[in-house]
N, C-alpha and C. Protein backbone atom coordinates (compact mmCIF):
# COMPACT_ATOMS: atom_id res chain seq x y z
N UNK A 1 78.30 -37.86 -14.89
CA UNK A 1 76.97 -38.43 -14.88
C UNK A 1 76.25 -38.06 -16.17
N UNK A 2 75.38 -38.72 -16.76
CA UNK A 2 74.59 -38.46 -17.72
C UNK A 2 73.24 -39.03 -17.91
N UNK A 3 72.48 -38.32 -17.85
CA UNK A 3 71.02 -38.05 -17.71
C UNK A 3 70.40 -38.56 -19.21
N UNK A 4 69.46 -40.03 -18.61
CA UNK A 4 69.17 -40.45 -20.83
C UNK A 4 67.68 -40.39 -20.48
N UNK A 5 66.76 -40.77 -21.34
CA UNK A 5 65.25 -40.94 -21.38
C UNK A 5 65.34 -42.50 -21.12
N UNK A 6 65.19 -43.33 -20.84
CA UNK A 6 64.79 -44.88 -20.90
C UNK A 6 63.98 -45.08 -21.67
N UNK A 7 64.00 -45.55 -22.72
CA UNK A 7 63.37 -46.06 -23.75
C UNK A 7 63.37 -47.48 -24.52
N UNK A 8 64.26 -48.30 -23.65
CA UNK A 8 64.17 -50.22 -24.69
C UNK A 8 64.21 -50.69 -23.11
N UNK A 9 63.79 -52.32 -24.17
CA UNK A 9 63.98 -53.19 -22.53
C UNK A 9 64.79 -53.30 -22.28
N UNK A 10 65.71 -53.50 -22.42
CA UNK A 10 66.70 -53.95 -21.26
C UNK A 10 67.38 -52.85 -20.22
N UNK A 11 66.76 -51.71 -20.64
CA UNK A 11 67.38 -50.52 -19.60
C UNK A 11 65.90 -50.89 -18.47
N UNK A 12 64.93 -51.24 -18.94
CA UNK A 12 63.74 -51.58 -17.64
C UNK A 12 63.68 -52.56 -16.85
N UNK A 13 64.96 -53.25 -17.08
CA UNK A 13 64.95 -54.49 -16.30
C UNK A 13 66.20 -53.22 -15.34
N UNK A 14 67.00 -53.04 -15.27
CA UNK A 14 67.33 -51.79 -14.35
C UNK A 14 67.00 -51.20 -13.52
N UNK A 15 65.90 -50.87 -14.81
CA UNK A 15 64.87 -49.44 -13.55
C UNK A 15 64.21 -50.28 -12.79
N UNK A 16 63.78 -51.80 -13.38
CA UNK A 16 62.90 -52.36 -11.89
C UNK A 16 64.01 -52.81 -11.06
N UNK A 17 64.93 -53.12 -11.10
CA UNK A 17 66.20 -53.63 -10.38
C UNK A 17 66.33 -52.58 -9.24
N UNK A 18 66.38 -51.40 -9.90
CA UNK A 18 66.53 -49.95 -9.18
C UNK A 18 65.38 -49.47 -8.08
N UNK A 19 63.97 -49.69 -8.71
CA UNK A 19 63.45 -49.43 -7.88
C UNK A 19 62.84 -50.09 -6.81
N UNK A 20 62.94 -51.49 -6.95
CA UNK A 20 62.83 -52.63 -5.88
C UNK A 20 63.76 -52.53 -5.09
N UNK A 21 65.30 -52.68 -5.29
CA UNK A 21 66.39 -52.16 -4.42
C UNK A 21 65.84 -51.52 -3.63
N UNK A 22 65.51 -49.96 -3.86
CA UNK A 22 65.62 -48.81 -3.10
C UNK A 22 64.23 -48.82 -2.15
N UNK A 23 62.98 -49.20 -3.21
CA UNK A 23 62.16 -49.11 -1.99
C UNK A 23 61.97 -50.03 -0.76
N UNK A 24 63.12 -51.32 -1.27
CA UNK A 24 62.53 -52.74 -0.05
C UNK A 24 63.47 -52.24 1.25
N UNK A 25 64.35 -50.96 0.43
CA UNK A 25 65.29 -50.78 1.57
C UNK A 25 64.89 -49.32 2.21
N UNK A 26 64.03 -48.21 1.90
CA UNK A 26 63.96 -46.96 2.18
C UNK A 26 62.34 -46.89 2.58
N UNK A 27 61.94 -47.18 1.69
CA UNK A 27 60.18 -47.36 1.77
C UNK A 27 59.77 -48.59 2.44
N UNK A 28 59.53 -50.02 1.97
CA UNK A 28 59.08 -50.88 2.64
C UNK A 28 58.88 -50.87 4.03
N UNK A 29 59.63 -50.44 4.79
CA UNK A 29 59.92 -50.93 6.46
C UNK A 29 58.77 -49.85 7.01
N UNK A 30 58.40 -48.88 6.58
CA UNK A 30 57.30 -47.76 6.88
C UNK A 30 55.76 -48.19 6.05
N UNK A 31 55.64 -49.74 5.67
CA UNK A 31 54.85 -49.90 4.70
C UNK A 31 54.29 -51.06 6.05
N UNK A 32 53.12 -51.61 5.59
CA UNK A 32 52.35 -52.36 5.66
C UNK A 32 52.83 -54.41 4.74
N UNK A 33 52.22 -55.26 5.12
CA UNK A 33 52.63 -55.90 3.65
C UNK A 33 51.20 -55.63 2.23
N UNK A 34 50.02 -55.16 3.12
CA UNK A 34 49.09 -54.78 1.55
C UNK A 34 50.13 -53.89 1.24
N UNK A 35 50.60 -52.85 1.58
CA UNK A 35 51.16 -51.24 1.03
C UNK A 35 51.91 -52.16 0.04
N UNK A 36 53.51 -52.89 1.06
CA UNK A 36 54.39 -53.32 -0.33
C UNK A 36 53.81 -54.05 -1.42
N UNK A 37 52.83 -54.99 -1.42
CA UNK A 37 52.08 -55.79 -2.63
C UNK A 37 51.08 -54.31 -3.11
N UNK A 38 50.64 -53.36 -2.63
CA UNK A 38 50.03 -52.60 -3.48
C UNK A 38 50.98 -51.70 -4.65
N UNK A 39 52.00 -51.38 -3.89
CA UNK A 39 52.93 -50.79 -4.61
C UNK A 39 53.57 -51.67 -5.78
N UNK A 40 53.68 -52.91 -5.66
CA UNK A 40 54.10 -53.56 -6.52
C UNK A 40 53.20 -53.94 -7.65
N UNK A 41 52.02 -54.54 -7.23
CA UNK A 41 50.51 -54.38 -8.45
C UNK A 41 50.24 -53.58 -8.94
N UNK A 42 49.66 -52.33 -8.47
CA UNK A 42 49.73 -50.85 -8.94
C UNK A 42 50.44 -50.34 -9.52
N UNK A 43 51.96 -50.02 -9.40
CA UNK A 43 52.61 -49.33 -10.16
C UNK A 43 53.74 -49.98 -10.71
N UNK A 44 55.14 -51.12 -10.25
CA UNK A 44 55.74 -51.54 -10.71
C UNK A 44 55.86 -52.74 -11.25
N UNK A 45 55.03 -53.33 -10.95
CA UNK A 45 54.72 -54.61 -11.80
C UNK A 45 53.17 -54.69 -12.62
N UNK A 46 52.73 -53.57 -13.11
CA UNK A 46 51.47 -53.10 -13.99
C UNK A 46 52.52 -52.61 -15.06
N UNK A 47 52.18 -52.91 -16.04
CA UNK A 47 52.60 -52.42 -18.04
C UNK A 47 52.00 -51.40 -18.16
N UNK A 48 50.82 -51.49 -17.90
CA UNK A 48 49.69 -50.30 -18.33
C UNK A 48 49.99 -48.97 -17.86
N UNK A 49 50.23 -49.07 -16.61
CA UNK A 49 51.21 -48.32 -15.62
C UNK A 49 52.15 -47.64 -16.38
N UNK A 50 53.30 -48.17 -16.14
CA UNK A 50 54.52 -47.89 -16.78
C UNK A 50 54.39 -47.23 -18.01
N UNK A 51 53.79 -48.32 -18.87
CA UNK A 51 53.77 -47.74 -19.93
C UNK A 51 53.82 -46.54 -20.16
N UNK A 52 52.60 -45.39 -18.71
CA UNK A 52 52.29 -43.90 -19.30
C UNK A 52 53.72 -43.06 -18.61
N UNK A 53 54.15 -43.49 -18.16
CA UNK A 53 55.70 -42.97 -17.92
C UNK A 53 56.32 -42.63 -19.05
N UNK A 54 57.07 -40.86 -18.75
CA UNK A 54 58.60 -40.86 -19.25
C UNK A 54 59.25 -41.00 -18.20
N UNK A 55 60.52 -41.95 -18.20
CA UNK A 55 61.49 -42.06 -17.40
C UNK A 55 63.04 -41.69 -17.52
N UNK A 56 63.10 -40.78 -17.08
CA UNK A 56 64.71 -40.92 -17.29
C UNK A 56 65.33 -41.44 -16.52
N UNK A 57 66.71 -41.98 -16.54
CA UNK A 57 67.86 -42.32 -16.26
C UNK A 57 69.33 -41.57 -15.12
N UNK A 58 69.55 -42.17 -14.33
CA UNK A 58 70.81 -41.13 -14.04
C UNK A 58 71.53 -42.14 -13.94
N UNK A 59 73.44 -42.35 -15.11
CA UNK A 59 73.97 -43.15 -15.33
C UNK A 59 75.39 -42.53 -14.97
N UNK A 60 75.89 -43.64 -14.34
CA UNK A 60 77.42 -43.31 -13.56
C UNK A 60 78.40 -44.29 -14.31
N UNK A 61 79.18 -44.07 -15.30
CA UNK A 61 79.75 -45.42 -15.89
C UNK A 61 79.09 -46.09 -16.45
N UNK A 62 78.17 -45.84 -16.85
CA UNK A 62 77.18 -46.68 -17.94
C UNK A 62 76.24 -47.48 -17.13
N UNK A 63 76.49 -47.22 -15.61
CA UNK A 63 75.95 -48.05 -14.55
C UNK A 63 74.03 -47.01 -14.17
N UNK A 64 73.07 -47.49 -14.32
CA UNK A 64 71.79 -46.87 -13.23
C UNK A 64 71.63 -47.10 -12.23
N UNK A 65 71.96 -45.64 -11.47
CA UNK A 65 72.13 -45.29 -10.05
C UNK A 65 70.81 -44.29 -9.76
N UNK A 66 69.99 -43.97 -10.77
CA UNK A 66 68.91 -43.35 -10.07
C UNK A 66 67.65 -42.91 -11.61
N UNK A 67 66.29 -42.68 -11.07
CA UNK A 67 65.54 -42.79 -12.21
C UNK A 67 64.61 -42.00 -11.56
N UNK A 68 63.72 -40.76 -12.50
CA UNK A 68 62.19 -40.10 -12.06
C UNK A 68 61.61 -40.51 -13.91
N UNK A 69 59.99 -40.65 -12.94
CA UNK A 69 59.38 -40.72 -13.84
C UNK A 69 58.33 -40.16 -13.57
N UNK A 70 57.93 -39.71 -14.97
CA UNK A 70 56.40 -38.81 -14.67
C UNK A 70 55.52 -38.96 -15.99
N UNK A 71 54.13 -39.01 -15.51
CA UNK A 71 53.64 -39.27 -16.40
C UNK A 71 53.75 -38.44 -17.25
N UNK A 72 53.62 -38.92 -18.90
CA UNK A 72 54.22 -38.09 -19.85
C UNK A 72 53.48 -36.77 -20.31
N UNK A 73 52.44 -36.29 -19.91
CA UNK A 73 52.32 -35.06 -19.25
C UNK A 73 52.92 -34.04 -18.73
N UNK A 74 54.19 -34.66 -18.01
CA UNK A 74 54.91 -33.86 -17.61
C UNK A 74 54.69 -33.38 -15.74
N UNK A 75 53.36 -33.47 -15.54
CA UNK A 75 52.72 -32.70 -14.69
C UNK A 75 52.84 -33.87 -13.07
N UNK A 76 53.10 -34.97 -13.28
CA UNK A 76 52.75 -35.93 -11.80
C UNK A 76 54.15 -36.33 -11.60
N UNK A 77 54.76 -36.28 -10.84
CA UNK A 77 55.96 -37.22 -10.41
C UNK A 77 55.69 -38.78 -9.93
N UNK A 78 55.38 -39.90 -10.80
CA UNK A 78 54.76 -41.46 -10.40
C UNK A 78 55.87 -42.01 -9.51
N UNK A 79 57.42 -42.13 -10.01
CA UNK A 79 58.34 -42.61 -9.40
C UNK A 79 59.97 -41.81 -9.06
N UNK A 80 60.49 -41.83 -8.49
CA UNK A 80 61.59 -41.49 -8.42
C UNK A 80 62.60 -41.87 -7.36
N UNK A 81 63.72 -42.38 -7.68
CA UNK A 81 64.15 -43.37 -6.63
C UNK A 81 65.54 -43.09 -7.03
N UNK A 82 66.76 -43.26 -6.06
CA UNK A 82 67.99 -43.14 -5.96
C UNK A 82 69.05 -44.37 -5.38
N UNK A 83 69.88 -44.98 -6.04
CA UNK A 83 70.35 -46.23 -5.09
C UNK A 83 71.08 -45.07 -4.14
N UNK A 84 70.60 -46.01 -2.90
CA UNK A 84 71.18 -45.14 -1.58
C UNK A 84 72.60 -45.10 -1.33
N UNK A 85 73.91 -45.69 -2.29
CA UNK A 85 74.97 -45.63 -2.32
C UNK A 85 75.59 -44.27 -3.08
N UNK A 86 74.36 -43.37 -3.52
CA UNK A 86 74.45 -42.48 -4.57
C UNK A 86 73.53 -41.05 -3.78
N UNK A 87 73.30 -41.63 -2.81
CA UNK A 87 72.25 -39.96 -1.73
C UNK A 87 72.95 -38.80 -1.60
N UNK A 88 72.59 -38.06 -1.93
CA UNK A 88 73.30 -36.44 -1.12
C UNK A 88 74.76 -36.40 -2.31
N UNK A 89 74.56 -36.75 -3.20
CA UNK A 89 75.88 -35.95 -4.62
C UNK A 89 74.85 -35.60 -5.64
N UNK A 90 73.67 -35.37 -5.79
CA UNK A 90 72.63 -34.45 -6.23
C UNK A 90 72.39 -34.66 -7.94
N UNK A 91 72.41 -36.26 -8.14
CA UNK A 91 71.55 -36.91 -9.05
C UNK A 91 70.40 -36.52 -8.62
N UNK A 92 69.66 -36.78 -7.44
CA UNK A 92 68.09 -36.90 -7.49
C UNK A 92 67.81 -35.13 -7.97
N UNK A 93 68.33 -34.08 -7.77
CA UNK A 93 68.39 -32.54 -8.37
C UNK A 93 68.64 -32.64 -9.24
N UNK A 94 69.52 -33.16 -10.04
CA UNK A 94 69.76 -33.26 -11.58
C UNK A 94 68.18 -33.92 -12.43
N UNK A 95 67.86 -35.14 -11.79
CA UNK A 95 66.88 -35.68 -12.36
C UNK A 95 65.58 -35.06 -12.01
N UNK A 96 65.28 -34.46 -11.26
CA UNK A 96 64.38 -33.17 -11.15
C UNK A 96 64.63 -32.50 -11.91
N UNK A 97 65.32 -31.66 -12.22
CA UNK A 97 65.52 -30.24 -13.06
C UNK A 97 65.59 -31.03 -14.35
N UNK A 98 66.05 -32.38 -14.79
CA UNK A 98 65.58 -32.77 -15.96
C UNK A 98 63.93 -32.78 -16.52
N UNK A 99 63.25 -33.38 -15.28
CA UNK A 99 61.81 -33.65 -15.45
C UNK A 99 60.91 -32.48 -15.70
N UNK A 100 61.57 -31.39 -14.72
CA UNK A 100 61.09 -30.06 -14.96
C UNK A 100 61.39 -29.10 -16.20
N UNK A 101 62.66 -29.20 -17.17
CA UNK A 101 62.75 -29.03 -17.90
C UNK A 101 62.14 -29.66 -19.61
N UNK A 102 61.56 -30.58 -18.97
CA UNK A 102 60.86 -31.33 -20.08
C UNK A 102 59.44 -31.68 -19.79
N UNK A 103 58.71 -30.61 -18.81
CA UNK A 103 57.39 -30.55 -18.56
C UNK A 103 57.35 -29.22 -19.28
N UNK A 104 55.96 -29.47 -19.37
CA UNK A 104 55.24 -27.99 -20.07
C UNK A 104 53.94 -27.27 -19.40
N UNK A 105 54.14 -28.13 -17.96
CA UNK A 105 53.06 -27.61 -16.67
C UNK A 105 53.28 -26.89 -16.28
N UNK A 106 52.76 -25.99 -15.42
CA UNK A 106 53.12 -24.89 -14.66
C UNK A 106 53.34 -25.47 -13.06
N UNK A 107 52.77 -26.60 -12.64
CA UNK A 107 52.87 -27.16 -11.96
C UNK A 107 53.32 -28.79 -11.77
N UNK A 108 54.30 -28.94 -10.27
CA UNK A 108 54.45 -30.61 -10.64
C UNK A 108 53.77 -30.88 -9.38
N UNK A 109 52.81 -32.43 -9.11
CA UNK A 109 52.80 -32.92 -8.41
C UNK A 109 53.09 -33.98 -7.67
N UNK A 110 53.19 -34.84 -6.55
CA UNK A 110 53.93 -36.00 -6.15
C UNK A 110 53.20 -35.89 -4.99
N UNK A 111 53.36 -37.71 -4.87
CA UNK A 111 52.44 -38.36 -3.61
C UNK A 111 53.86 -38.69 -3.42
N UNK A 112 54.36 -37.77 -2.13
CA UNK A 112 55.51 -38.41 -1.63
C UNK A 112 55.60 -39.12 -0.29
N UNK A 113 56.51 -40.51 -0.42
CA UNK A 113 56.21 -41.32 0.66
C UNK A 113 56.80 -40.45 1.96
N UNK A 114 56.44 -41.04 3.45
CA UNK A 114 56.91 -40.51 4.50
C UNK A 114 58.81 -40.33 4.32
N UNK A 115 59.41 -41.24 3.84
CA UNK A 115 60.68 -41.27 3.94
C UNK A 115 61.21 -40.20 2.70
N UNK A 116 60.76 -39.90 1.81
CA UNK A 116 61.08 -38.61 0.64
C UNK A 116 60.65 -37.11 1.00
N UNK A 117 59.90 -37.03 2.25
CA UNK A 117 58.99 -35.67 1.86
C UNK A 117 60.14 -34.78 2.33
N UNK A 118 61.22 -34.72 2.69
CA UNK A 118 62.27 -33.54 3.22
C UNK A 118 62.86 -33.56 1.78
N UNK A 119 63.14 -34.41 1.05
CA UNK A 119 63.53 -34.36 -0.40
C UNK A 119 63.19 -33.27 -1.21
N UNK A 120 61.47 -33.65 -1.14
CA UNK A 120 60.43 -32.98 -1.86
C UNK A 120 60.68 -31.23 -1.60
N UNK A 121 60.63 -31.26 -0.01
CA UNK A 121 60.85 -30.08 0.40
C UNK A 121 62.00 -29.10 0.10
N UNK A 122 62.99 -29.63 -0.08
CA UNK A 122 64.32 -29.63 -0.21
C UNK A 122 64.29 -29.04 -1.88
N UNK A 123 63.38 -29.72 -2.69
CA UNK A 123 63.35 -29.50 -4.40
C UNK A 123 62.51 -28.54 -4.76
N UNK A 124 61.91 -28.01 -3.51
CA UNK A 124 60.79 -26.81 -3.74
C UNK A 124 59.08 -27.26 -3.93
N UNK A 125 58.91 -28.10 -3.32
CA UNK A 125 57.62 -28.78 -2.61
C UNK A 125 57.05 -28.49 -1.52
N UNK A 126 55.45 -28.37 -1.80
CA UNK A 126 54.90 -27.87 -0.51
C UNK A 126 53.67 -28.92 -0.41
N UNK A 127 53.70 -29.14 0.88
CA UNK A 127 52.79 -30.34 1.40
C UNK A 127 50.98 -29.60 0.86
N UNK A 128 50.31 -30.29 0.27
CA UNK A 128 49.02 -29.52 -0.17
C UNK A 128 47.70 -30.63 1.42
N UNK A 129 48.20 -31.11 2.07
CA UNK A 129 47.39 -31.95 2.65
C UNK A 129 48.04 -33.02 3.61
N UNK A 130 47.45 -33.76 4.74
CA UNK A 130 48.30 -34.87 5.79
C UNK A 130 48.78 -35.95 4.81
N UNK A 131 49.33 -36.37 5.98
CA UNK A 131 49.77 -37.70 5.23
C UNK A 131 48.48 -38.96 5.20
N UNK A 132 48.40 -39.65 4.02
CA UNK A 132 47.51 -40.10 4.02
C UNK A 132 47.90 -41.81 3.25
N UNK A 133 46.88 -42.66 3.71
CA UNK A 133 47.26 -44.30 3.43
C UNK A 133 45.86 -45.11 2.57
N UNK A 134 46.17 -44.92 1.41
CA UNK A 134 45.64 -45.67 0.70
C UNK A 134 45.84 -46.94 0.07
N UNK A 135 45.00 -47.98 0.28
CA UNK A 135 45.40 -49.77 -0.09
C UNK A 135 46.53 -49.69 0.65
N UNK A 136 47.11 -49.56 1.45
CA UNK A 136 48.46 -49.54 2.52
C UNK A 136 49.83 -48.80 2.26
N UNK A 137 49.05 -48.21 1.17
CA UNK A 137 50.41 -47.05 0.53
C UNK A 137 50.48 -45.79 1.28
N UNK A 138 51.51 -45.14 2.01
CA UNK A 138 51.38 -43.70 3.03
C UNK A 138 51.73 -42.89 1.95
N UNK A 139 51.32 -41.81 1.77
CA UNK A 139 52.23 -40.76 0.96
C UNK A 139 51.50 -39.49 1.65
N UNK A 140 52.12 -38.35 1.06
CA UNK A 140 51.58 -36.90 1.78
C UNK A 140 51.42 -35.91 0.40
N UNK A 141 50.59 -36.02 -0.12
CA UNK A 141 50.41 -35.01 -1.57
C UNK A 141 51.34 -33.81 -1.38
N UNK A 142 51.93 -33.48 -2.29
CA UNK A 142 52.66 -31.99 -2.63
C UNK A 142 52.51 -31.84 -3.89
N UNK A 143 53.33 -30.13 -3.67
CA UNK A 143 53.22 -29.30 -5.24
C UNK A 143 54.70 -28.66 -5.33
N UNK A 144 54.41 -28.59 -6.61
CA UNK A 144 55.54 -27.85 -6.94
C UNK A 144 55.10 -26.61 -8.35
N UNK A 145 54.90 -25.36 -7.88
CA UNK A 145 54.78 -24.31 -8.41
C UNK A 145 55.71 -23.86 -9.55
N UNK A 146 56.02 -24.08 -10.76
CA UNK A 146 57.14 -23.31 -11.22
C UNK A 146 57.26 -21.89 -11.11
């Protein structure tokens, strides 16, 4: 496996490939239809958005099988998604400990959806608050302490 930064277009036609995949199949069904059209206006189909992302890559054969992004701060976890043919062989830990190694926060945070938060937990995340639904998006705020 090898871990890149995403940086031209045509690796972002991927990452949206990647992350539409994963959420219409992991996230959506726990969503609302505002949630899925908010999620899609808001964060993956907004430039402005994206734009403040670093994203890296997790590549199997030259193939993208999984991506975190955080704003380039270092400090927020915006996206992070895994094709579910690729769960539990510990890309999504690799691409953490990438993100964390290339922050300069002392802290990370993430609005993680209902279906990620054992993930979160799992990566050394602690719930700071309930789960909560904004424009039809659920997530449950956490932290991550270095």
């Amino acid at each position: 496996m090898d871990i890149q930064l995403i940086n031209n277009d045509n690796d972002m036609q991927a990452v949206t490939k990647l992350i539409t995949d994963v959420f219409m199949e992991f996230e959506a069904p726990d969503y609302s239809e505002d949630g899925i059209k908010a999620f899609f206006d808001t964060a993956l189909n907004n430039q402005a958005f994206m734009n403040q992302l670093a994203i890296w890559g997790a590549y199997i054969n030259k193939k993208l099988v999984g991506i975190i992004a955080t704003r380039k701060s270092g400090n927020h976890i915006a996206l992070f998604f895994v094709d579910g043919r690729y769960h539990r062989q510990g890309i999504g830990k690799k691409l953490f400990d990438t993100a964390l190694n290339n922050s300069s926060a002392n802290q990370l945070t993430v609005n993680s959806s209902p279906y990620a938060k054992e993930v979160y937990q799992r990566l050394g995340f602690e719930d700071t608050d309930v789960e909560q639904t904004v424009t039809g998006i659920r997530f449950i705020p956490m932290l991550y302490k270095k």
